[in-house]
PDBML (XML) file of the C-alpha atoms, coordinates in Angstrom:
<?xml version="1.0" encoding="UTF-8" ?>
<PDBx:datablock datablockName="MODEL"
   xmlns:PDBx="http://pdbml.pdb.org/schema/pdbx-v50.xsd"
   xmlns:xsi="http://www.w3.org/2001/XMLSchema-instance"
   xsi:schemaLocation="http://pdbml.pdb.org/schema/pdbx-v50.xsd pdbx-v50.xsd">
   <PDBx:atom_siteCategory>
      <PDBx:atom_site id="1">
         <PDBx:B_iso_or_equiv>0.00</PDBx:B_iso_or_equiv>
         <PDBx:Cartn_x>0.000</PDBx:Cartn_x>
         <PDBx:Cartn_y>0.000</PDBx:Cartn_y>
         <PDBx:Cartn_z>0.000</PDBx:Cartn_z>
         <PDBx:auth_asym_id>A</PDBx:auth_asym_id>
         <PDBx:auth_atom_id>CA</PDBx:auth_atom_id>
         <PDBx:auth_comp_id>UNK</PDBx:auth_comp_id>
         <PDBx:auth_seq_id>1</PDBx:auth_seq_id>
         <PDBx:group_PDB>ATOM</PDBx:group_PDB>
         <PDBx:label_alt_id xsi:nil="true" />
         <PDBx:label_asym_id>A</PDBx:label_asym_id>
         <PDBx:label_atom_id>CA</PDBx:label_atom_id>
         <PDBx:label_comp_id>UNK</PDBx:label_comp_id>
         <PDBx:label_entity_id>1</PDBx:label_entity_id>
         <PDBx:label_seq_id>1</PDBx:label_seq_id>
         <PDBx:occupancy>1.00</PDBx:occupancy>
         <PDBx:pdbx_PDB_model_num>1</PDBx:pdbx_PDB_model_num>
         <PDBx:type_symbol>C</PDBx:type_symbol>
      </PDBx:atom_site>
      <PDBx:atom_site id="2">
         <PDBx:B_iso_or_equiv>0.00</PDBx:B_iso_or_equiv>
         <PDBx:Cartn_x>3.010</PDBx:Cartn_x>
         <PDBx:Cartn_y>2.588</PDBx:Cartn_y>
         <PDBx:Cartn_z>0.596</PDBx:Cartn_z>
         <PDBx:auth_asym_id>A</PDBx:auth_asym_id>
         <PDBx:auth_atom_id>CA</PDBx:auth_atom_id>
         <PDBx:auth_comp_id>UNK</PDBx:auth_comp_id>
         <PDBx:auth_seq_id>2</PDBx:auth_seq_id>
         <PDBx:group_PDB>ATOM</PDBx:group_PDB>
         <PDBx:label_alt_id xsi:nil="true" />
         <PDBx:label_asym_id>A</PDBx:label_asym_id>
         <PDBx:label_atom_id>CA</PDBx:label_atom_id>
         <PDBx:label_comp_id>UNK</PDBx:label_comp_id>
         <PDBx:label_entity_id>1</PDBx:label_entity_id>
         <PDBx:label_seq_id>2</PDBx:label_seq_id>
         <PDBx:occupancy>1.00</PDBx:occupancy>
         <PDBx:pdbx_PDB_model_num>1</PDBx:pdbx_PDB_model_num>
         <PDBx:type_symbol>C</PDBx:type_symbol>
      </PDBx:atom_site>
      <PDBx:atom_site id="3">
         <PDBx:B_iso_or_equiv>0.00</PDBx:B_iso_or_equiv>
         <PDBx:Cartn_x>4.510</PDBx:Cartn_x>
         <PDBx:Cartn_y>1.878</PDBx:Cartn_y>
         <PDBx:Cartn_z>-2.247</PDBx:Cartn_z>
         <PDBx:auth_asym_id>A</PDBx:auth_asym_id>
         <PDBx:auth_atom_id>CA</PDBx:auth_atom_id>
         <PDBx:auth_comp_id>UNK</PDBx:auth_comp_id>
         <PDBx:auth_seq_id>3</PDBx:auth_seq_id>
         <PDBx:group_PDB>ATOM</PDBx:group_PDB>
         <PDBx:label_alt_id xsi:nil="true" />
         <PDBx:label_asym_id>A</PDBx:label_asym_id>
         <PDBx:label_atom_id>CA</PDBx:label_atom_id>
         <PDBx:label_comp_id>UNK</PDBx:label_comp_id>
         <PDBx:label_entity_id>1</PDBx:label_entity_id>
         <PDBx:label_seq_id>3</PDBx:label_seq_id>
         <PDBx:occupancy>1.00</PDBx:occupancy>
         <PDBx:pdbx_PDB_model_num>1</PDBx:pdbx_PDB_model_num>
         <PDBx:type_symbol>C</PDBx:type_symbol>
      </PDBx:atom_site>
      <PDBx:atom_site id="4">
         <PDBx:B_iso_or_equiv>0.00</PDBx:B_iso_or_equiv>
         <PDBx:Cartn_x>1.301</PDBx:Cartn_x>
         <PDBx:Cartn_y>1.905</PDBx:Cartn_y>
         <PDBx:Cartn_z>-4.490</PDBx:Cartn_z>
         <PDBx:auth_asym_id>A</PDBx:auth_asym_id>
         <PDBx:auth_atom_id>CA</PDBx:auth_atom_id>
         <PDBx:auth_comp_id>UNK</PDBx:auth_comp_id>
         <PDBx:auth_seq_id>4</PDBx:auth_seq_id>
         <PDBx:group_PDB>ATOM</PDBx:group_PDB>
         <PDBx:label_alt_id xsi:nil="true" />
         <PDBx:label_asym_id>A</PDBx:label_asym_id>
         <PDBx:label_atom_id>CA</PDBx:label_atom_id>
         <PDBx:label_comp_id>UNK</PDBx:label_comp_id>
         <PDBx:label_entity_id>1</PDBx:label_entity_id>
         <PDBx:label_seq_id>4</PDBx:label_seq_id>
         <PDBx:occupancy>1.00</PDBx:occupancy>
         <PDBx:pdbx_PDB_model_num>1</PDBx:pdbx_PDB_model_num>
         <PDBx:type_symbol>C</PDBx:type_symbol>
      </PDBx:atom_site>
      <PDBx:atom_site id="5">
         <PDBx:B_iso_or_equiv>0.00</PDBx:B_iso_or_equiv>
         <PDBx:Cartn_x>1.117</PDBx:Cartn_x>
         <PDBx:Cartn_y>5.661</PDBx:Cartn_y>
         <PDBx:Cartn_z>-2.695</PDBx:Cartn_z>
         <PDBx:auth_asym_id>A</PDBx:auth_asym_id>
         <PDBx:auth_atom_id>CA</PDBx:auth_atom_id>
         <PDBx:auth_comp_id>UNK</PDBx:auth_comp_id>
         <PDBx:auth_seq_id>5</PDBx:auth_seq_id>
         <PDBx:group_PDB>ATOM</PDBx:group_PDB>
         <PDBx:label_alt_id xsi:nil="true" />
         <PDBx:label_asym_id>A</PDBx:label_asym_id>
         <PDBx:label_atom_id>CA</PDBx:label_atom_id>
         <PDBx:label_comp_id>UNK</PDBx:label_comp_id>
         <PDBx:label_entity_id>1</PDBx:label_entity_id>
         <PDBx:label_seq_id>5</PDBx:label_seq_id>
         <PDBx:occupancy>1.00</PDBx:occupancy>
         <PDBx:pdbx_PDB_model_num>1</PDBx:pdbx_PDB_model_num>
         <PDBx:type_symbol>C</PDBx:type_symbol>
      </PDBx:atom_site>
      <PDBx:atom_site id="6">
         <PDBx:B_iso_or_equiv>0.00</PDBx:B_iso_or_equiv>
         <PDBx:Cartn_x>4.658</PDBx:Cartn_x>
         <PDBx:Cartn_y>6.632</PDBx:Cartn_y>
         <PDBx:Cartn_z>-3.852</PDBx:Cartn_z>
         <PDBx:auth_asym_id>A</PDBx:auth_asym_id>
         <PDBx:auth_atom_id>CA</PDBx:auth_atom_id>
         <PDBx:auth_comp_id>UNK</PDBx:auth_comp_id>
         <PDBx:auth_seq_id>6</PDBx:auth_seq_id>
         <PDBx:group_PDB>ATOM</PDBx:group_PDB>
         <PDBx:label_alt_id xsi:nil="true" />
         <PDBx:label_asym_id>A</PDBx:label_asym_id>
         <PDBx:label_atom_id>CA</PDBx:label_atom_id>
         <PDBx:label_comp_id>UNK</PDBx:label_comp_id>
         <PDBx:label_entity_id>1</PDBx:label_entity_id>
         <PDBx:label_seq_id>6</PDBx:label_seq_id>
         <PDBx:occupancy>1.00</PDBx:occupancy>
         <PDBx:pdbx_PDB_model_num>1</PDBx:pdbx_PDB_model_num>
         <PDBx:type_symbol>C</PDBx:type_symbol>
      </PDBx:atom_site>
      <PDBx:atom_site id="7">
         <PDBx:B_iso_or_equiv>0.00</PDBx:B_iso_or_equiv>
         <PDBx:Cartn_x>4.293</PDBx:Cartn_x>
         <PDBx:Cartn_y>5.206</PDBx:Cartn_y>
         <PDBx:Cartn_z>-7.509</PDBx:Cartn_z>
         <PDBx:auth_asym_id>A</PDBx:auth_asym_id>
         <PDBx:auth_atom_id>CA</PDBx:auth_atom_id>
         <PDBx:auth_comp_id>UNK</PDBx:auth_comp_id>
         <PDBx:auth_seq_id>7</PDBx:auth_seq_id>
         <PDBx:group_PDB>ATOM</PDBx:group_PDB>
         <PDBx:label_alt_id xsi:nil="true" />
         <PDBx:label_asym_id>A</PDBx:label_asym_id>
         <PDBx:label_atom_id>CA</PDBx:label_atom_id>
         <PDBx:label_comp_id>UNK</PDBx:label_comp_id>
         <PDBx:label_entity_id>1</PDBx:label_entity_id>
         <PDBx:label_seq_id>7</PDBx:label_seq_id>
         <PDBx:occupancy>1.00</PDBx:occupancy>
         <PDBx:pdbx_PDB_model_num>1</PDBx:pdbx_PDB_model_num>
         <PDBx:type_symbol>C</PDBx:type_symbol>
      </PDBx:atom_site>
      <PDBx:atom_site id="8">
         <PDBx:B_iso_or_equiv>0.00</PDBx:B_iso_or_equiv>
         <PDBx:Cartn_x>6.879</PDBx:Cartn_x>
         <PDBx:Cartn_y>2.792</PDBx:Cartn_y>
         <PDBx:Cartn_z>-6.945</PDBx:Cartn_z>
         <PDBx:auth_asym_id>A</PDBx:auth_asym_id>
         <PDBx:auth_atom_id>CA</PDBx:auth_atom_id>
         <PDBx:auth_comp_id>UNK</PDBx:auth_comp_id>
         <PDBx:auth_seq_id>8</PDBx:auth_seq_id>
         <PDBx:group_PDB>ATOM</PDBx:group_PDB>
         <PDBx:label_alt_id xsi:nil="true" />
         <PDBx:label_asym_id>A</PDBx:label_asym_id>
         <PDBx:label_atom_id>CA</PDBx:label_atom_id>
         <PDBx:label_comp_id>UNK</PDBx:label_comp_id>
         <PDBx:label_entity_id>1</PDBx:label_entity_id>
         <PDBx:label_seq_id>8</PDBx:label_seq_id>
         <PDBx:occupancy>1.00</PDBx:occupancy>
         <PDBx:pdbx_PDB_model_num>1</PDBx:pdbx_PDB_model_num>
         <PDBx:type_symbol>C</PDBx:type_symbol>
      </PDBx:atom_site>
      <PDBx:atom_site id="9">
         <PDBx:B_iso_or_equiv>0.00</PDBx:B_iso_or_equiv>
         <PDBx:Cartn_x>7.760</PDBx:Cartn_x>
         <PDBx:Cartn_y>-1.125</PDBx:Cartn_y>
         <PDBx:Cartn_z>-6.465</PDBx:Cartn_z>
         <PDBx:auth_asym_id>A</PDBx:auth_asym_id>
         <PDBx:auth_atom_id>CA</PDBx:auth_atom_id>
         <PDBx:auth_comp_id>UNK</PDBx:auth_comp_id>
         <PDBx:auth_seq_id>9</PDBx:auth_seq_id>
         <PDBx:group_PDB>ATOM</PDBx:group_PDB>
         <PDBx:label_alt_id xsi:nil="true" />
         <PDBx:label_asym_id>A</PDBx:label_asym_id>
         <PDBx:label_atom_id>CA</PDBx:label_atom_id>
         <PDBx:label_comp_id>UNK</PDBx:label_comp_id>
         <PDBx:label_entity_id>1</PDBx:label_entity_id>
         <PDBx:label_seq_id>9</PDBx:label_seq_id>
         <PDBx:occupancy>1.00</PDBx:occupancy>
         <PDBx:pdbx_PDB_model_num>1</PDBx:pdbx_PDB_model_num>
         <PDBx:type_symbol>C</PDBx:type_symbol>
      </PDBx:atom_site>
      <PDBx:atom_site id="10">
         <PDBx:B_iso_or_equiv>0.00</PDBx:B_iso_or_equiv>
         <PDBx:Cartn_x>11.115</PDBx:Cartn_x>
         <PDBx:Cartn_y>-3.079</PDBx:Cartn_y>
         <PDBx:Cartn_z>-4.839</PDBx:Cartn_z>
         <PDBx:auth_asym_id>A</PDBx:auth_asym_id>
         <PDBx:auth_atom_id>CA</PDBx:auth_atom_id>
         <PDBx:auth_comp_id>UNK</PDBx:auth_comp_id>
         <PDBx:auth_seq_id>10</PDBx:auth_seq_id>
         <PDBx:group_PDB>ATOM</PDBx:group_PDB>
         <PDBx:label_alt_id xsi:nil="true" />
         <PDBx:label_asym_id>A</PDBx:label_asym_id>
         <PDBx:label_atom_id>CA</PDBx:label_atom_id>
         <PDBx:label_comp_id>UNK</PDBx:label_comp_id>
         <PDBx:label_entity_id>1</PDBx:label_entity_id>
         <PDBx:label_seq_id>10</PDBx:label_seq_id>
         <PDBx:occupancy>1.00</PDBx:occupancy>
         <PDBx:pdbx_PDB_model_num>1</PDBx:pdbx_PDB_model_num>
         <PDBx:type_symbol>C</PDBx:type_symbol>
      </PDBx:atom_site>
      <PDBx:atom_site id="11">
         <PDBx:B_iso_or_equiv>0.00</PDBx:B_iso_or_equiv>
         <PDBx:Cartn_x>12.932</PDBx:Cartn_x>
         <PDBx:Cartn_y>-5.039</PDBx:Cartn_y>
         <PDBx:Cartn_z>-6.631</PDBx:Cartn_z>
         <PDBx:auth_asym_id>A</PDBx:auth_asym_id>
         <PDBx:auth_atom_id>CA</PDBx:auth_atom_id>
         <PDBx:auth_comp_id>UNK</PDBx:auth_comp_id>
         <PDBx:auth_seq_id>11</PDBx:auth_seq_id>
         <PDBx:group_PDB>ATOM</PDBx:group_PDB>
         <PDBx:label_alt_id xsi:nil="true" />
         <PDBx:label_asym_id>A</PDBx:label_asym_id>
         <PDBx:label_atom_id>CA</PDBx:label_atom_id>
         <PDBx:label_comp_id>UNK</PDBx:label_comp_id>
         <PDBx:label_entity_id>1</PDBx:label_entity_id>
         <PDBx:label_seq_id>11</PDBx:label_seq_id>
         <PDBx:occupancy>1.00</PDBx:occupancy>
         <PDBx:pdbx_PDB_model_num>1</PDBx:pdbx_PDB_model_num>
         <PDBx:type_symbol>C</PDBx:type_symbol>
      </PDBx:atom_site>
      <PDBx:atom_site id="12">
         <PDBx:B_iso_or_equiv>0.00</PDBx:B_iso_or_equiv>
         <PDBx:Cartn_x>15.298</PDBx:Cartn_x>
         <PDBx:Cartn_y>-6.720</PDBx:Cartn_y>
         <PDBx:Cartn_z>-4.748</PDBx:Cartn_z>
         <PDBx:auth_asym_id>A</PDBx:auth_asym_id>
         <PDBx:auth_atom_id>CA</PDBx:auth_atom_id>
         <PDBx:auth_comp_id>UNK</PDBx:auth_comp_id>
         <PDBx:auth_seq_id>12</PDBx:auth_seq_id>
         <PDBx:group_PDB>ATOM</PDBx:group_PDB>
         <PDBx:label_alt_id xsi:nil="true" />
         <PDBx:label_asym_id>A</PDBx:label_asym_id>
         <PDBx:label_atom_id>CA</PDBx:label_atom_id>
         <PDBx:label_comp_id>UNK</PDBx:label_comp_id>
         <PDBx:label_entity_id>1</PDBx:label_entity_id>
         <PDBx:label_seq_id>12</PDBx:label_seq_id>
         <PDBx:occupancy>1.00</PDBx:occupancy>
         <PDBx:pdbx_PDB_model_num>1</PDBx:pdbx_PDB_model_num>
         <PDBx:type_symbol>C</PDBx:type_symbol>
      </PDBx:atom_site>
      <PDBx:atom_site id="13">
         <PDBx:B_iso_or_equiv>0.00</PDBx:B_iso_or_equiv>
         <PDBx:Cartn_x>18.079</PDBx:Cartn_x>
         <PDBx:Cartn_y>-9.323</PDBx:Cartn_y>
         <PDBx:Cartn_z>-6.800</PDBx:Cartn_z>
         <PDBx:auth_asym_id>A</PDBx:auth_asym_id>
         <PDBx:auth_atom_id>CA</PDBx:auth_atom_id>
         <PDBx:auth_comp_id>UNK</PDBx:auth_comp_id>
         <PDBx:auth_seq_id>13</PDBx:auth_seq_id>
         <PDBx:group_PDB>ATOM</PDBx:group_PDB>
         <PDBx:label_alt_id xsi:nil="true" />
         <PDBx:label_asym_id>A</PDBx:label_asym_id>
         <PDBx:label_atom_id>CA</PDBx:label_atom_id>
         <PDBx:label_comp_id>UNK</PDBx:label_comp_id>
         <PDBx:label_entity_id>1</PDBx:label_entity_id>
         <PDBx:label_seq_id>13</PDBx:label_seq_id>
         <PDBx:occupancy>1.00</PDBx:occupancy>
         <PDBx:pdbx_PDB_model_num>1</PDBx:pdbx_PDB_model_num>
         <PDBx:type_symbol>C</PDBx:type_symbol>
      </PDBx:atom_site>
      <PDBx:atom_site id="14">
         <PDBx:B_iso_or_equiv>0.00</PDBx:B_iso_or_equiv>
         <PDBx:Cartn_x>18.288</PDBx:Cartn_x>
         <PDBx:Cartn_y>-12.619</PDBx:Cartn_y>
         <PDBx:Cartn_z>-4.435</PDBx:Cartn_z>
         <PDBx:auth_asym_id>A</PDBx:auth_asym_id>
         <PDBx:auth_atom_id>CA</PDBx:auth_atom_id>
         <PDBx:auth_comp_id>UNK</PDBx:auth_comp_id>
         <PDBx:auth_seq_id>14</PDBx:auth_seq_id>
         <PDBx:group_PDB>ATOM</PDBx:group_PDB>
         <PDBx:label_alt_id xsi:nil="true" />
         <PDBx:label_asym_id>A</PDBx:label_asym_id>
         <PDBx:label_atom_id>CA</PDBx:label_atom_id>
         <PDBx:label_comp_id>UNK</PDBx:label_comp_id>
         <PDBx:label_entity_id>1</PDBx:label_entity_id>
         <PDBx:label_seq_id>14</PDBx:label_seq_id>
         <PDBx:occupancy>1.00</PDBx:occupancy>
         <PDBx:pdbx_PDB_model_num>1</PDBx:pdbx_PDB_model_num>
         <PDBx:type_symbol>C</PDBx:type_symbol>
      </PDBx:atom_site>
      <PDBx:atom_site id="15">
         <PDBx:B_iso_or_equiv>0.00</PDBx:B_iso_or_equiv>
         <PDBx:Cartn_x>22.401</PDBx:Cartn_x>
         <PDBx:Cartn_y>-13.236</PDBx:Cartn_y>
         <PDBx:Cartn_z>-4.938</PDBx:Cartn_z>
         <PDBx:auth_asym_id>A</PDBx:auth_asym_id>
         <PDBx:auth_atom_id>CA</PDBx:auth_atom_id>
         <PDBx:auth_comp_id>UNK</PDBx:auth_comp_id>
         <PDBx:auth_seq_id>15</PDBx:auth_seq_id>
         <PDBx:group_PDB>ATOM</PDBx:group_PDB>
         <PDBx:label_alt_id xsi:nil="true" />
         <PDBx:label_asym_id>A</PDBx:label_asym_id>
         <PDBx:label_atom_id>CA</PDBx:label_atom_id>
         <PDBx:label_comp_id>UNK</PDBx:label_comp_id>
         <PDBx:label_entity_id>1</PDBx:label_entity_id>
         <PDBx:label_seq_id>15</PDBx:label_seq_id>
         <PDBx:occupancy>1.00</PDBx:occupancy>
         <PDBx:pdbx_PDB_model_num>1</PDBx:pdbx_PDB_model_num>
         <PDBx:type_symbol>C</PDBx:type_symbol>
      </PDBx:atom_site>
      <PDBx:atom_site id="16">
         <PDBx:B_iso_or_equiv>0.00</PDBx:B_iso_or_equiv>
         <PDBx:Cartn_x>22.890</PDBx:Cartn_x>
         <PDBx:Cartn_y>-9.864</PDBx:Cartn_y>
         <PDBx:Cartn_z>-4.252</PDBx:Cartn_z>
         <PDBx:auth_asym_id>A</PDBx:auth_asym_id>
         <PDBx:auth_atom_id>CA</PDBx:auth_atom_id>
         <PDBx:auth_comp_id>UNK</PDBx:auth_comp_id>
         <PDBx:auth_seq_id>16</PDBx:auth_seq_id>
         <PDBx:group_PDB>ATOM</PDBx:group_PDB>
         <PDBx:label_alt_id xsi:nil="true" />
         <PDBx:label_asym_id>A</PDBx:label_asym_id>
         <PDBx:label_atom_id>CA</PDBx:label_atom_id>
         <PDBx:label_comp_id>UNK</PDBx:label_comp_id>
         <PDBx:label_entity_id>1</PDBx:label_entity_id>
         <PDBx:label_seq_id>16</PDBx:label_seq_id>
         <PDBx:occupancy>1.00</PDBx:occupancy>
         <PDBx:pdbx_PDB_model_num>1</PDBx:pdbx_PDB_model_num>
         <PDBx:type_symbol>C</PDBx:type_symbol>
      </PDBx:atom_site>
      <PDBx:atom_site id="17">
         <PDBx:B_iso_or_equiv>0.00</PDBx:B_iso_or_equiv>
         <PDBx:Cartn_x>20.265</PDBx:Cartn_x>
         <PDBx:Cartn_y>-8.866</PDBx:Cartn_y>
         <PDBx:Cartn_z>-1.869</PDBx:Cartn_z>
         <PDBx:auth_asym_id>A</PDBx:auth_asym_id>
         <PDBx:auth_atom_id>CA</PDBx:auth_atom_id>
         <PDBx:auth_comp_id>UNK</PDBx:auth_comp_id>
         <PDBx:auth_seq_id>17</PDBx:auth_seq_id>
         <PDBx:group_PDB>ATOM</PDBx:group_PDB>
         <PDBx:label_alt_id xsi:nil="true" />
         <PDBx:label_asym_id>A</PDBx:label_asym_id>
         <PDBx:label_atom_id>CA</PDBx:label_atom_id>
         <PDBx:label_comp_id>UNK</PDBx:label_comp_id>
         <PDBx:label_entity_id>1</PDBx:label_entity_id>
         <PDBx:label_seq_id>17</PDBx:label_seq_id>
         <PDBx:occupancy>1.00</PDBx:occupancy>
         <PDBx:pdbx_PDB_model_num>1</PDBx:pdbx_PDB_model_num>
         <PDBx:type_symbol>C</PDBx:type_symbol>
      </PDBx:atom_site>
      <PDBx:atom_site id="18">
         <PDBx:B_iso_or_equiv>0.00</PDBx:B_iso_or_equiv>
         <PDBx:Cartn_x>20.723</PDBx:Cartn_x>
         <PDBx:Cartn_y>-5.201</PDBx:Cartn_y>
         <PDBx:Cartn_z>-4.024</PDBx:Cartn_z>
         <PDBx:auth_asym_id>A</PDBx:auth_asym_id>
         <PDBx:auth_atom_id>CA</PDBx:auth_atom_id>
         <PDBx:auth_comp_id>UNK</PDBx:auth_comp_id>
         <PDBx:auth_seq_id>18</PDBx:auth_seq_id>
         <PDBx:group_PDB>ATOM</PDBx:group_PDB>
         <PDBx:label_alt_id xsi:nil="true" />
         <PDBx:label_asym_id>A</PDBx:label_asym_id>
         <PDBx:label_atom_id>CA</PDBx:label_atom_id>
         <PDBx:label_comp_id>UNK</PDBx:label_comp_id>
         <PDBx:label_entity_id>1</PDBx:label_entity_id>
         <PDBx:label_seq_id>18</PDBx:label_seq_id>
         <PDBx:occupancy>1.00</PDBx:occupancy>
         <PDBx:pdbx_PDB_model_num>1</PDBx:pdbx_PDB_model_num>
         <PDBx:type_symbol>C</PDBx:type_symbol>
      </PDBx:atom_site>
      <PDBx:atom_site id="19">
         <PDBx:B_iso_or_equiv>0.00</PDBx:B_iso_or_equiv>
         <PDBx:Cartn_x>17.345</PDBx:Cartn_x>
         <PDBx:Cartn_y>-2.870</PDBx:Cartn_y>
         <PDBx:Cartn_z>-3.558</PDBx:Cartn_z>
         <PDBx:auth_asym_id>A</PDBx:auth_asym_id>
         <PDBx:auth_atom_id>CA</PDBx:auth_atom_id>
         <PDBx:auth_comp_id>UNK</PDBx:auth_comp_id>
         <PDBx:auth_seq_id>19</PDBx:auth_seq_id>
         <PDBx:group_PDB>ATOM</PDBx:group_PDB>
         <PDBx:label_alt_id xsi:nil="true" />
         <PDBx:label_asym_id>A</PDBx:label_asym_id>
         <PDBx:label_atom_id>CA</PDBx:label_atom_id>
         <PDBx:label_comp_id>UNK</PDBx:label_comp_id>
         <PDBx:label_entity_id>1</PDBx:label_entity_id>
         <PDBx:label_seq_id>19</PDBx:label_seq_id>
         <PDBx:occupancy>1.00</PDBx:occupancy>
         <PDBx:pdbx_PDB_model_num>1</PDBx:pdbx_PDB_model_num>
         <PDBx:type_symbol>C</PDBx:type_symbol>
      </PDBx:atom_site>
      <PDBx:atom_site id="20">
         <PDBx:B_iso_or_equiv>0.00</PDBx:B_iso_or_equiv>
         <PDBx:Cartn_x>15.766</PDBx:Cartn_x>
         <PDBx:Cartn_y>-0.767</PDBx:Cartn_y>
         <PDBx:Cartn_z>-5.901</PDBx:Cartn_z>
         <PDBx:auth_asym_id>A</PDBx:auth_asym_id>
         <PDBx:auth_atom_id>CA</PDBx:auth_atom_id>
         <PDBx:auth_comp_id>UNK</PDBx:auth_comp_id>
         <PDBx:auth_seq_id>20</PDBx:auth_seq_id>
         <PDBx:group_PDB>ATOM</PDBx:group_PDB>
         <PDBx:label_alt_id xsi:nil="true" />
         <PDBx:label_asym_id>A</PDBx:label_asym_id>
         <PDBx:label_atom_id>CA</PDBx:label_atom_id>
         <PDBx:label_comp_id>UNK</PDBx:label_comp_id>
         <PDBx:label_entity_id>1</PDBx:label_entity_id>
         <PDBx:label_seq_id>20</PDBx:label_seq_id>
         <PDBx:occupancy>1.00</PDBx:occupancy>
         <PDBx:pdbx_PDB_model_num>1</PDBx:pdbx_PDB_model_num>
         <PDBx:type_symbol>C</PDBx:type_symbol>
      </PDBx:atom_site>
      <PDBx:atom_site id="21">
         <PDBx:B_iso_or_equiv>0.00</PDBx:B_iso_or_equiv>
         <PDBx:Cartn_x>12.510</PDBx:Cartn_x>
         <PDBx:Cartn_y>1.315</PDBx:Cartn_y>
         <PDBx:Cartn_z>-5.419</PDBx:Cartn_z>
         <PDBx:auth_asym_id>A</PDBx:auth_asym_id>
         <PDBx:auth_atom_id>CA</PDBx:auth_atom_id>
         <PDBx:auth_comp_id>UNK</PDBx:auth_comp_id>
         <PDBx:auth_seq_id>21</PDBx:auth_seq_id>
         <PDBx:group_PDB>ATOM</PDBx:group_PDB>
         <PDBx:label_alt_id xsi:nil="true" />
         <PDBx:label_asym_id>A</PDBx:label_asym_id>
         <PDBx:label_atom_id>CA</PDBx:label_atom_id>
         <PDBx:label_comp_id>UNK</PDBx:label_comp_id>
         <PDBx:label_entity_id>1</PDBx:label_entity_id>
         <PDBx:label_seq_id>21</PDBx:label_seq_id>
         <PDBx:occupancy>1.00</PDBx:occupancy>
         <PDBx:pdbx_PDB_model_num>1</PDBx:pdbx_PDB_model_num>
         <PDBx:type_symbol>C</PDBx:type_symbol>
      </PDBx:atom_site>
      <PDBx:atom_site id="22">
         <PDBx:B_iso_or_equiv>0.00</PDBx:B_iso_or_equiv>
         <PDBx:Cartn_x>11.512</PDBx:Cartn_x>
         <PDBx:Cartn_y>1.782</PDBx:Cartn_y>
         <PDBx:Cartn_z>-9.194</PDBx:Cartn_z>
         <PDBx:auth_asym_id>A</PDBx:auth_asym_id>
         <PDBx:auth_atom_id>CA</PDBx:auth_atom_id>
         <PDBx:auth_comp_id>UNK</PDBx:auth_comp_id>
         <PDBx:auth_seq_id>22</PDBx:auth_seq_id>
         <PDBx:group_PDB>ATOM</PDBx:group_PDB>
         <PDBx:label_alt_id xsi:nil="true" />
         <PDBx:label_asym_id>A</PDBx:label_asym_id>
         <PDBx:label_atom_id>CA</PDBx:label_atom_id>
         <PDBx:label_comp_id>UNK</PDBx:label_comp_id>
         <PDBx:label_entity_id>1</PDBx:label_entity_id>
         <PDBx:label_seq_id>22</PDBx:label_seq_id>
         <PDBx:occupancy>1.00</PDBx:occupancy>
         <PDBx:pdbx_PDB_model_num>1</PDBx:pdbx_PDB_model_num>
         <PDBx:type_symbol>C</PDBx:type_symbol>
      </PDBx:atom_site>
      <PDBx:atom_site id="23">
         <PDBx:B_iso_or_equiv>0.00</PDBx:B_iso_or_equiv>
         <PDBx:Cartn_x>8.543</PDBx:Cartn_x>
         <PDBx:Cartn_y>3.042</PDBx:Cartn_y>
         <PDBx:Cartn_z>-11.071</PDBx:Cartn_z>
         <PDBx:auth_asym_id>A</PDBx:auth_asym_id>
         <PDBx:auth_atom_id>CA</PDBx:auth_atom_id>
         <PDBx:auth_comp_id>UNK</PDBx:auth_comp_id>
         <PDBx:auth_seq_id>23</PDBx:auth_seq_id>
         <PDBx:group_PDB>ATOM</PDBx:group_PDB>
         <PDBx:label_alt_id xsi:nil="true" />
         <PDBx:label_asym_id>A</PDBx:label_asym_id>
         <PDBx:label_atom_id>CA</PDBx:label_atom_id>
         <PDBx:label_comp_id>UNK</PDBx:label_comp_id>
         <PDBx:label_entity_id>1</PDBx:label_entity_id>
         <PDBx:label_seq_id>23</PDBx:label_seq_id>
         <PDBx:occupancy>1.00</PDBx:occupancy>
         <PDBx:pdbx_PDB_model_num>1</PDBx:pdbx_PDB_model_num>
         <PDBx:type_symbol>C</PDBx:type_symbol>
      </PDBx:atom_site>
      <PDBx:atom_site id="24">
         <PDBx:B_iso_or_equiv>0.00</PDBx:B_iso_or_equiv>
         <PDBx:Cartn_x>5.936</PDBx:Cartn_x>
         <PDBx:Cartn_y>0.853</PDBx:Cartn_y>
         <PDBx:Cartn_z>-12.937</PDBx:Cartn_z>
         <PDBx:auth_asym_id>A</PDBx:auth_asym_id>
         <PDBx:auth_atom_id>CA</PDBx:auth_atom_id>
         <PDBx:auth_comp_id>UNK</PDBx:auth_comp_id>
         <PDBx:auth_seq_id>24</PDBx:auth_seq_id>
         <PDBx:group_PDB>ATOM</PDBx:group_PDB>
         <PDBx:label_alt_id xsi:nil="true" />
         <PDBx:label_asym_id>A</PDBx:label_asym_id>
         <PDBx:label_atom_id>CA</PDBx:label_atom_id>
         <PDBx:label_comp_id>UNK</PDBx:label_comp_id>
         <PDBx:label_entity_id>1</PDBx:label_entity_id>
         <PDBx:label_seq_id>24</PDBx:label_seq_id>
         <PDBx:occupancy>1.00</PDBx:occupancy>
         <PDBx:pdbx_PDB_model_num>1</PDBx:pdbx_PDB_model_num>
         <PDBx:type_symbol>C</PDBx:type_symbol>
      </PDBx:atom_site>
      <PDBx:atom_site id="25">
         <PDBx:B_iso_or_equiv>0.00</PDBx:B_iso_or_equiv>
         <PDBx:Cartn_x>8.108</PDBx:Cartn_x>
         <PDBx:Cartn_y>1.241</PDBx:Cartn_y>
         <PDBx:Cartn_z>-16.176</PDBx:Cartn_z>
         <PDBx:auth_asym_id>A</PDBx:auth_asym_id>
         <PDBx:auth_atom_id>CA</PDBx:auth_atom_id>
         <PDBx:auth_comp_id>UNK</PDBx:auth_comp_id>
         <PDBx:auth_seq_id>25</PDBx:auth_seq_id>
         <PDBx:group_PDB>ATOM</PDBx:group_PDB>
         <PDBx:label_alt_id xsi:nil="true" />
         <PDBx:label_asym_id>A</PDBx:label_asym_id>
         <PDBx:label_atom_id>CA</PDBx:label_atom_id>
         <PDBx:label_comp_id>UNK</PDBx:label_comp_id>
         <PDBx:label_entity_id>1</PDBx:label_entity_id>
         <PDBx:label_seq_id>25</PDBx:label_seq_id>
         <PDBx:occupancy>1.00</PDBx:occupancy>
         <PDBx:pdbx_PDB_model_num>1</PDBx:pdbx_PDB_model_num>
         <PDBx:type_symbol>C</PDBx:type_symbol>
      </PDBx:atom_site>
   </PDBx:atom_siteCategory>
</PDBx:datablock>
């Protein structure tokens, strides 16, 4: 729900653990 609010979804990459908070495109 917070992140539907902000316009943005995680991605996080499992070997890495890296996080990104990117937009729907």
């Amino acid at each position: 729900d917070r992140m539907i609010n902000d316009n943005t979804y995680e991605i996080v990459e499992r070997k890495t653990g890296q996080k990104n908070l990117l937009t729907r495109q």
